[in-house]
C-alpha atoms as a PDB file:
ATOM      1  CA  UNK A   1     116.583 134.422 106.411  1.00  0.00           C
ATOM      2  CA  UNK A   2     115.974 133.271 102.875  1.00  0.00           C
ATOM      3  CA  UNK A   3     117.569 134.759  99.745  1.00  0.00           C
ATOM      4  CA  UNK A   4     116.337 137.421  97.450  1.00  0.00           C
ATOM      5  CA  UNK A   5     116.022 134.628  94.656  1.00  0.00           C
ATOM      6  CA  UNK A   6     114.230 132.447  97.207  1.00  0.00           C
ATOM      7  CA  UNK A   7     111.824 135.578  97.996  1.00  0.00           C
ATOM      8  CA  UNK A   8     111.414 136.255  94.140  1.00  0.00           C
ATOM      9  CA  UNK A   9     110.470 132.839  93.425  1.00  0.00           C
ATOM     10  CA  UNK A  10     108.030 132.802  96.512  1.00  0.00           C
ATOM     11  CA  UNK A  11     106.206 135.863  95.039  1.00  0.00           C
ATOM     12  CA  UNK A  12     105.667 134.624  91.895  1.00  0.00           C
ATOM     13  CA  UNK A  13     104.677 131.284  93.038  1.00  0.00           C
ATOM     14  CA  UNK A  14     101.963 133.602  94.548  1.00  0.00           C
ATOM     15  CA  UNK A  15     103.303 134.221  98.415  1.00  0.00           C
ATOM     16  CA  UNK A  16     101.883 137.091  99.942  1.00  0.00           C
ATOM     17  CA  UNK A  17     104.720 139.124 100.546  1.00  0.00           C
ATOM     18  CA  UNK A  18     104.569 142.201 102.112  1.00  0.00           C
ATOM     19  CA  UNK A  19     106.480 145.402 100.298  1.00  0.00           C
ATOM     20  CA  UNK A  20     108.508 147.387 102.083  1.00  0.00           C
ATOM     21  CA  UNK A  21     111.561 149.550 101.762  1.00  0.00           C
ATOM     22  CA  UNK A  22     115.332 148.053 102.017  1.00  0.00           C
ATOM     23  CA  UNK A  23     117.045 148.566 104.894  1.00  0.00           C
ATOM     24  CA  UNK A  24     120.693 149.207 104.401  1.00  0.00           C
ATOM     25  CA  UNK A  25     124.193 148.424 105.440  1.00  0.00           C
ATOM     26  CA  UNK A  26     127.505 149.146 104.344  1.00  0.00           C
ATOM     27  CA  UNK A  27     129.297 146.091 103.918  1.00  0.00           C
ATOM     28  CA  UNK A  28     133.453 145.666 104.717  1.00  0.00           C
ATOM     29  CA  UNK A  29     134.482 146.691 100.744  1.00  0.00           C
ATOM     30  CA  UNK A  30     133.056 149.773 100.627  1.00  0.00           C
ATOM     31  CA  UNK A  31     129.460 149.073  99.280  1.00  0.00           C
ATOM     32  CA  UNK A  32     126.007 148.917 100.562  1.00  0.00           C
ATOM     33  CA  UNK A  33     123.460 146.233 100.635  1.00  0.00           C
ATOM     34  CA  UNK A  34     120.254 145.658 101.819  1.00  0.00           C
ATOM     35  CA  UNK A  35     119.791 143.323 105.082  1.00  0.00           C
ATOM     36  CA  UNK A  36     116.773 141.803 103.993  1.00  0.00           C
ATOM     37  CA  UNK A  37     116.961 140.983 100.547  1.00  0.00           C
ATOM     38  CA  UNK A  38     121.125 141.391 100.046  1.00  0.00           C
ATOM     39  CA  UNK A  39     120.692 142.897  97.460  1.00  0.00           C
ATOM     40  CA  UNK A  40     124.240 145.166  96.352  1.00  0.00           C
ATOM     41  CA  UNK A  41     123.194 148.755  95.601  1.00  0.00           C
ATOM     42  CA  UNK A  42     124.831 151.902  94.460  1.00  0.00           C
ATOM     43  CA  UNK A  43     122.520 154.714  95.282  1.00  0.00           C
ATOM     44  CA  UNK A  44     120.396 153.558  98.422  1.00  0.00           C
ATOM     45  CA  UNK A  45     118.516 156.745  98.628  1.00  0.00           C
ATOM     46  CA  UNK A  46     117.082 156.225  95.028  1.00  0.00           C
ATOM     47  CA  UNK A  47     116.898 152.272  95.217  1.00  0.00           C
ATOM     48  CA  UNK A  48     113.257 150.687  94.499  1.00  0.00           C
ATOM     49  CA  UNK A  49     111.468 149.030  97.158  1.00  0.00           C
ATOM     50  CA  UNK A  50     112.280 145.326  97.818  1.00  0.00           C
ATOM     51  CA  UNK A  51     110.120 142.372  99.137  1.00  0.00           C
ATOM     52  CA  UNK A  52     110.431 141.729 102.680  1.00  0.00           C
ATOM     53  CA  UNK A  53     110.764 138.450 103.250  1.00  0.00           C
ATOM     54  CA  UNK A  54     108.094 136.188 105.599  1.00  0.00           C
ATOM     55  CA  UNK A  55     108.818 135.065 108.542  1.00  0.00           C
ATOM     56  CA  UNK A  56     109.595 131.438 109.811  1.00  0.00           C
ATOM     57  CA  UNK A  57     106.141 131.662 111.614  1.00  0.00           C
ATOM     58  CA  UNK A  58     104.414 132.885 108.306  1.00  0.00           C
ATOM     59  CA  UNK A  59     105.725 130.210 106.123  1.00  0.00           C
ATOM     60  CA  UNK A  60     104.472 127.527 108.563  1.00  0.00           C
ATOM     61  CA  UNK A  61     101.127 129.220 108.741  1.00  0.00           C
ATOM     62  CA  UNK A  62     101.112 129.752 104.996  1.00  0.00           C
ATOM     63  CA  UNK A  63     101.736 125.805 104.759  1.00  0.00           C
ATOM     64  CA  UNK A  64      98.426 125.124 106.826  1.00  0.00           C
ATOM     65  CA  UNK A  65      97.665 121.879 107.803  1.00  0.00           C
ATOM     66  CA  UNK A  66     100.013 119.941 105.868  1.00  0.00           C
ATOM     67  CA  UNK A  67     103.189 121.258 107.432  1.00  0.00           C
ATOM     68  CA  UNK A  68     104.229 118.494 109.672  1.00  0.00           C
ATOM     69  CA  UNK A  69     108.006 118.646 110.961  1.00  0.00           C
ATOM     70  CA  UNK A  70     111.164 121.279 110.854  1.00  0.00           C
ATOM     71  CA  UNK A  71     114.272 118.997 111.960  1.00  0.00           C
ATOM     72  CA  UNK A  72     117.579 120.347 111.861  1.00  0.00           C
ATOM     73  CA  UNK A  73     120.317 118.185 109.866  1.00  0.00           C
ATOM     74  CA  UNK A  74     124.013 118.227 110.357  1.00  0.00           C
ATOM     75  CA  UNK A  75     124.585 120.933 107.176  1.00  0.00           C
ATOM     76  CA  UNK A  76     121.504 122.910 107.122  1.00  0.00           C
ATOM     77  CA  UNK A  77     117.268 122.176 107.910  1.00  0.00           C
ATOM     78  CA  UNK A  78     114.154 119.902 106.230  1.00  0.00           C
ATOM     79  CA  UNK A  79     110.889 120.894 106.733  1.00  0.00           C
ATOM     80  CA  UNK A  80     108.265 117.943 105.465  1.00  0.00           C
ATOM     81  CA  UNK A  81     104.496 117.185 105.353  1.00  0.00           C
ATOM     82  CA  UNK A  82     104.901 113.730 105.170  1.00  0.00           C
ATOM     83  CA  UNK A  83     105.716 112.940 101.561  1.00  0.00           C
ATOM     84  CA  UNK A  84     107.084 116.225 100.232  1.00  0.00           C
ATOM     85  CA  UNK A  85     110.258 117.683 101.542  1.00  0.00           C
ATOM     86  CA  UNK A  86     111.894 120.929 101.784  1.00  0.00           C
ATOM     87  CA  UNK A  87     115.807 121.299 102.201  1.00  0.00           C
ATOM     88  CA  UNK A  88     117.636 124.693 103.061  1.00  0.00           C
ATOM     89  CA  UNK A  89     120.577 125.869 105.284  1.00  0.00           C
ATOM     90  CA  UNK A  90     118.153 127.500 107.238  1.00  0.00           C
ATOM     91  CA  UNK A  91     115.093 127.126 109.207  1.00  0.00           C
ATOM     92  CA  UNK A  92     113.157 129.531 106.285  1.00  0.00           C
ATOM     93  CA  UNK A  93     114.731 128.310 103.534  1.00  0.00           C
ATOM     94  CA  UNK A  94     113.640 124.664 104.470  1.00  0.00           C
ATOM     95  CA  UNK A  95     109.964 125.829 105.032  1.00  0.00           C
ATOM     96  CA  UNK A  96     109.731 128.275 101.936  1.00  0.00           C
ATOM     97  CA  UNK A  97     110.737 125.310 100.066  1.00  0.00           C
ATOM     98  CA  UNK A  98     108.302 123.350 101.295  1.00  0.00           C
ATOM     99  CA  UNK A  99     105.433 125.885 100.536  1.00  0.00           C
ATOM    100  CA  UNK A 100     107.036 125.942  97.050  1.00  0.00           C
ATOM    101  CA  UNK A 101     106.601 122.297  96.660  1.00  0.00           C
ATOM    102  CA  UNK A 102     102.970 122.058  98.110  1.00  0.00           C
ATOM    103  CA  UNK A 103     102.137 125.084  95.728  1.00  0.00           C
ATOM    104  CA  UNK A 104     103.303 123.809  92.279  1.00  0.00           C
END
């Protein structure tokens, strides 16, 4: 799962994200938030649409040919395509990182 900041950055970098509703879950203190984008909301029933995130397999894909590795480090993941790197603490994070860096 990648954050909602990761996602936003993603889309404007020009990621084809898909749109789609959030899906909600009350949370231990009372509020809800979404489990795709964790986003906190007060009204869910009246709450705009947020971007659902890509998949691991559609970041890889979206890399093409230059994605090379995903290795898993003691504290989180890289994903690299030989000179560019992407760091995250998890597999997604590492790869949309990676796509950000080979789309600058």
């Amino acid at each position: 799962m990648i954050t909602y900041e990761l996602a936003k950055e993603l889309k404007e970098a020009g990621f084809p994200i898909v749109r789609d509703s959030h899906d909600y879950m009350i949370n231990t203190v009372g509020g809800t938030e979404c489990t795709r984008c964790g986003e906190r909301l007060t009204k869910p029933e009246t709450s705009p649409f947020c971007d659902l995130t890509p998949t691991l397999s559609e970041l890889i894909e979206a890399c093409g040919d230059k994605f090379f590795e995903l290795s898993k480090l003691s504290d989180g993941w890289v994903s690299s395509d030989h000179y560019l790197n992407g760091e995250g603490k998890t597999p997604e994070e590492a790869v949309a990182k990676l796509w950000l860096a080979l789309n600058k």
